[in-house]
C-alpha atoms as a PDB file:
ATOM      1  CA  UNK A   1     155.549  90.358 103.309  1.00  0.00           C
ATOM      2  CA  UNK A   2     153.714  93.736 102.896  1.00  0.00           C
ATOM      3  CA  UNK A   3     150.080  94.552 103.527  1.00  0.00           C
ATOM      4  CA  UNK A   4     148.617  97.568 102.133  1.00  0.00           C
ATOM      5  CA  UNK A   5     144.876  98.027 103.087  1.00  0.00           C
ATOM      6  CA  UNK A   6     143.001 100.648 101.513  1.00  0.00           C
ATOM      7  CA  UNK A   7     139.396 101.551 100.785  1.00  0.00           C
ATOM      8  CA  UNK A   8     137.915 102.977 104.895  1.00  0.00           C
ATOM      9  CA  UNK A   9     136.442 105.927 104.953  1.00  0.00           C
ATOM     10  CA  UNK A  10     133.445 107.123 106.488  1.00  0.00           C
ATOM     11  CA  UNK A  11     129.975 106.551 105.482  1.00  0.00           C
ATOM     12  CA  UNK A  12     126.130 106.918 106.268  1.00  0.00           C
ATOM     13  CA  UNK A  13     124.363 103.977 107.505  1.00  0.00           C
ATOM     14  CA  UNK A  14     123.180 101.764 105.314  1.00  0.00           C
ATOM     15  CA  UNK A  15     126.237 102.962 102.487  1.00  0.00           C
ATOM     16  CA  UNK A  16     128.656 100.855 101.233  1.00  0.00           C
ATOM     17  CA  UNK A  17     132.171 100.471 101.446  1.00  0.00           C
ATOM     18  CA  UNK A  18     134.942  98.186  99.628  1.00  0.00           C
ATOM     19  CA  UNK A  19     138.163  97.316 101.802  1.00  0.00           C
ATOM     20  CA  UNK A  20     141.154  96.076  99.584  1.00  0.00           C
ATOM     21  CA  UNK A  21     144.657  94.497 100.813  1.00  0.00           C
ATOM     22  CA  UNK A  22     147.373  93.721  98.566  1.00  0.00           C
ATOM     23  CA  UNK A  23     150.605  91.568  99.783  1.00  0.00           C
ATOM     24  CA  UNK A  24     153.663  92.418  98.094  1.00  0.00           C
ATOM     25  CA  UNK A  25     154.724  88.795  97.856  1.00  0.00           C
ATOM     26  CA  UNK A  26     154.006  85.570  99.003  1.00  0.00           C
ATOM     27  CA  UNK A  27     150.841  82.241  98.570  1.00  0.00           C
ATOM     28  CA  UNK A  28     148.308  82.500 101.174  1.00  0.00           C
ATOM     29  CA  UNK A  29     146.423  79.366 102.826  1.00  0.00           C
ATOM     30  CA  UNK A  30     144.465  81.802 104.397  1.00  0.00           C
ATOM     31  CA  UNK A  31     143.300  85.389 103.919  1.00  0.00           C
ATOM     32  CA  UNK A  32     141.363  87.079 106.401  1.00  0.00           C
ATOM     33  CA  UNK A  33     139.534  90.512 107.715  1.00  0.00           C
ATOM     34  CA  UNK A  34     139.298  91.856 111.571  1.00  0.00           C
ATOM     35  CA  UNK A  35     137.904  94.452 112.918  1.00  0.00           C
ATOM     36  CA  UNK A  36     139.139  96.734 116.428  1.00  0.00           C
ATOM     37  CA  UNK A  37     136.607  99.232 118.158  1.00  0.00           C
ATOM     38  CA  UNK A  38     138.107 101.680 121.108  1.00  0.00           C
ATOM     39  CA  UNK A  39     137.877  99.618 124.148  1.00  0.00           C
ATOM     40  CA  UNK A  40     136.914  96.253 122.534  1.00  0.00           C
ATOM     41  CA  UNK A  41     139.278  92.802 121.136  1.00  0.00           C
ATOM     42  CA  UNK A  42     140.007  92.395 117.912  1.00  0.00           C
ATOM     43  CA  UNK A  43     137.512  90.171 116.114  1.00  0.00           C
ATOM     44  CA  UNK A  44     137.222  87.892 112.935  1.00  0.00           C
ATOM     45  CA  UNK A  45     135.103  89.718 110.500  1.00  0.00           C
ATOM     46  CA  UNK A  46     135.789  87.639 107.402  1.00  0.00           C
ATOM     47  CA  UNK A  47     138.151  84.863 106.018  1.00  0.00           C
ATOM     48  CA  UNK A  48     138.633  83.009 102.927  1.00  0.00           C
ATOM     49  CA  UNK A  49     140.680  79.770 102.757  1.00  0.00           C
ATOM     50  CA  UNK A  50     142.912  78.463  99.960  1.00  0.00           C
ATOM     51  CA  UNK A  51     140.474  76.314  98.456  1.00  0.00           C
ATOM     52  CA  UNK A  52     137.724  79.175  98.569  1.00  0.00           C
ATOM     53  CA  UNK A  53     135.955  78.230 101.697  1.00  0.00           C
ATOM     54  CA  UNK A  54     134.666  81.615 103.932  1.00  0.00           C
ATOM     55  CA  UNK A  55     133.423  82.101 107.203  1.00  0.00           C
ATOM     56  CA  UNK A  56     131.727  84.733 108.317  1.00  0.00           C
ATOM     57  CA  UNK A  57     131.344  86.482 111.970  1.00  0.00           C
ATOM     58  CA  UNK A  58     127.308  86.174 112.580  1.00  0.00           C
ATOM     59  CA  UNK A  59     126.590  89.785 112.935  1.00  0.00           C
ATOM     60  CA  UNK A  60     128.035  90.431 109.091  1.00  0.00           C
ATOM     61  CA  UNK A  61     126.357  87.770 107.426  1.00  0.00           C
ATOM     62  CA  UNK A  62     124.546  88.400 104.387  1.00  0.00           C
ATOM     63  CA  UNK A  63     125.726  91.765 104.590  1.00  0.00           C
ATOM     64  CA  UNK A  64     129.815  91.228 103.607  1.00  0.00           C
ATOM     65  CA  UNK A  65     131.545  89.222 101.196  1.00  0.00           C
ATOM     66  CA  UNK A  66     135.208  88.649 101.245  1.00  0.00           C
ATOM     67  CA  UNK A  67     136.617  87.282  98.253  1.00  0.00           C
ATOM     68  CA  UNK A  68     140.523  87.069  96.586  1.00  0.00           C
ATOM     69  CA  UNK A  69     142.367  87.791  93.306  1.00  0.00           C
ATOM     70  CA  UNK A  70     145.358  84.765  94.154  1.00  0.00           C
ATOM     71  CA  UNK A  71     147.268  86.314  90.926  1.00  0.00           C
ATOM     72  CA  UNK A  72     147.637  89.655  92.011  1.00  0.00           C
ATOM     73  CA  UNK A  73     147.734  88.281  95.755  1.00  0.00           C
ATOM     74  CA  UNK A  74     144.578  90.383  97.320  1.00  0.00           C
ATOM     75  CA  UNK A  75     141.742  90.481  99.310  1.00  0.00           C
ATOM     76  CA  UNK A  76     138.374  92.478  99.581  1.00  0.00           C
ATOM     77  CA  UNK A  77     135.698  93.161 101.461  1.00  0.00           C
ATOM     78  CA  UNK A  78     132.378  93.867 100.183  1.00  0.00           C
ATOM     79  CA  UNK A  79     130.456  95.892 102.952  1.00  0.00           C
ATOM     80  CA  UNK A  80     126.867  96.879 102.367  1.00  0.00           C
ATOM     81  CA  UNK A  81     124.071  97.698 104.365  1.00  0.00           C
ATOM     82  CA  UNK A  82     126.657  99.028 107.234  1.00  0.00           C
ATOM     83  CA  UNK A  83     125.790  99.926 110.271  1.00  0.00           C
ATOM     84  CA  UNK A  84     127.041 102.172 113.268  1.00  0.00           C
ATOM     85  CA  UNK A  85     128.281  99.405 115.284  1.00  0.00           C
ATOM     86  CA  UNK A  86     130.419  98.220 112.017  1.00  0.00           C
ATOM     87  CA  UNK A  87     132.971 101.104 113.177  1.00  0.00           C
ATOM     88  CA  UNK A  88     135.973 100.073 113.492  1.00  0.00           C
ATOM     89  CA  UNK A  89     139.440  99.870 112.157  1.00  0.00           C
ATOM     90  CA  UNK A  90     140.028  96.908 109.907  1.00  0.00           C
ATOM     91  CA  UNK A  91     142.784  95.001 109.220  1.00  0.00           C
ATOM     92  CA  UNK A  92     143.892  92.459 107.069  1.00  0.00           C
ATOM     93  CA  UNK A  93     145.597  89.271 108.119  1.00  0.00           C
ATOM     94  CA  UNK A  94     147.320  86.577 105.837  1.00  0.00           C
ATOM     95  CA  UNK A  95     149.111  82.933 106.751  1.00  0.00           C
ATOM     96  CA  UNK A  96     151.101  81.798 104.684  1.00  0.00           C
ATOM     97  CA  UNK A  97     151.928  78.435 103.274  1.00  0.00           C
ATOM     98  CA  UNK A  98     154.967  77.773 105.786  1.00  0.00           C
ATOM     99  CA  UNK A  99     152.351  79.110 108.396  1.00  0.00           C
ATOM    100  CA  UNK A 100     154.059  82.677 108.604  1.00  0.00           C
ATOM    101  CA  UNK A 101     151.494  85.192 109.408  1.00  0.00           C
ATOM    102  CA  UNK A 102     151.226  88.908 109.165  1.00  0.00           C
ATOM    103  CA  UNK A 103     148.844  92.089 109.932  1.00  0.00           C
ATOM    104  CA  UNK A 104     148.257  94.811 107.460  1.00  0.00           C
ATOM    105  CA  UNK A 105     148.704  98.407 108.800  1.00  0.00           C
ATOM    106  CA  UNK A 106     144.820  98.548 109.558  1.00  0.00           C
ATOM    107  CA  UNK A 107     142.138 101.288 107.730  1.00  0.00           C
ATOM    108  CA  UNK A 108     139.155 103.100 109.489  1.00  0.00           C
ATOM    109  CA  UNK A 109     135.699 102.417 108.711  1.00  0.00           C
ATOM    110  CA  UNK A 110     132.987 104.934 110.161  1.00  0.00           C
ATOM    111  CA  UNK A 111     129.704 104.452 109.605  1.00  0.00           C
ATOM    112  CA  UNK A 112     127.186 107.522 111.001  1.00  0.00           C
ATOM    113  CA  UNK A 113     123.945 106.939 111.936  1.00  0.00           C
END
């Protein structure tokens, strides 16, 4: 399976942003966003289960929305009202229904103050 993320870039606080990720095969239980700053761990941003549950890391609440297309086997990320500490570089994650799992390449998000 093949992640493509797309959609970083940088932005002025407060902007917007849309991450997508596209798998080039495969039926996800799970679908999921983290995050990586220089010199921190990786971190759950996001993640949406099968039957449409989410979860949310507390300090994105309110502010993202992850969501999937199961047909054309994505997810996104909604990002709005970002913030300098929301720098990072994302990635997407996906497990599969035999419980395979699998990173996507990773995009930067930059958010200026």
């Amino acid at each position: 399976v093949q992640l493509q993320a797309s959609g970083g870039g940088l932005v002025q606080a407060g902007g917007s942003l849309r991450l997508s990720c596209a798998a080039s095969r495969g039926i996800f239980m799970l679908m999921s966003w983290y995050r990586q700053a220089p010199g921190k761990p990786r971190e759950l941003v996001a993640s949406i289960e099968s039957s449409g549950s989410t979860n949310y890391a507390d300090s994105v609440k309110g502010r993202f929305t992850i969501s999937r297309d199961i047909a054309k086997k994505t997810v996104s990320l909604e990002m709005n009202s970002l913030k300098p500490e929301d720098s990072a570089t994302y990635y997407c994650f996906v497990r599969a229904l035999g419980y395979e799992e699998y990173w996507g390449q990773g995009t930067q998000v930059t958010v200026s103050s």
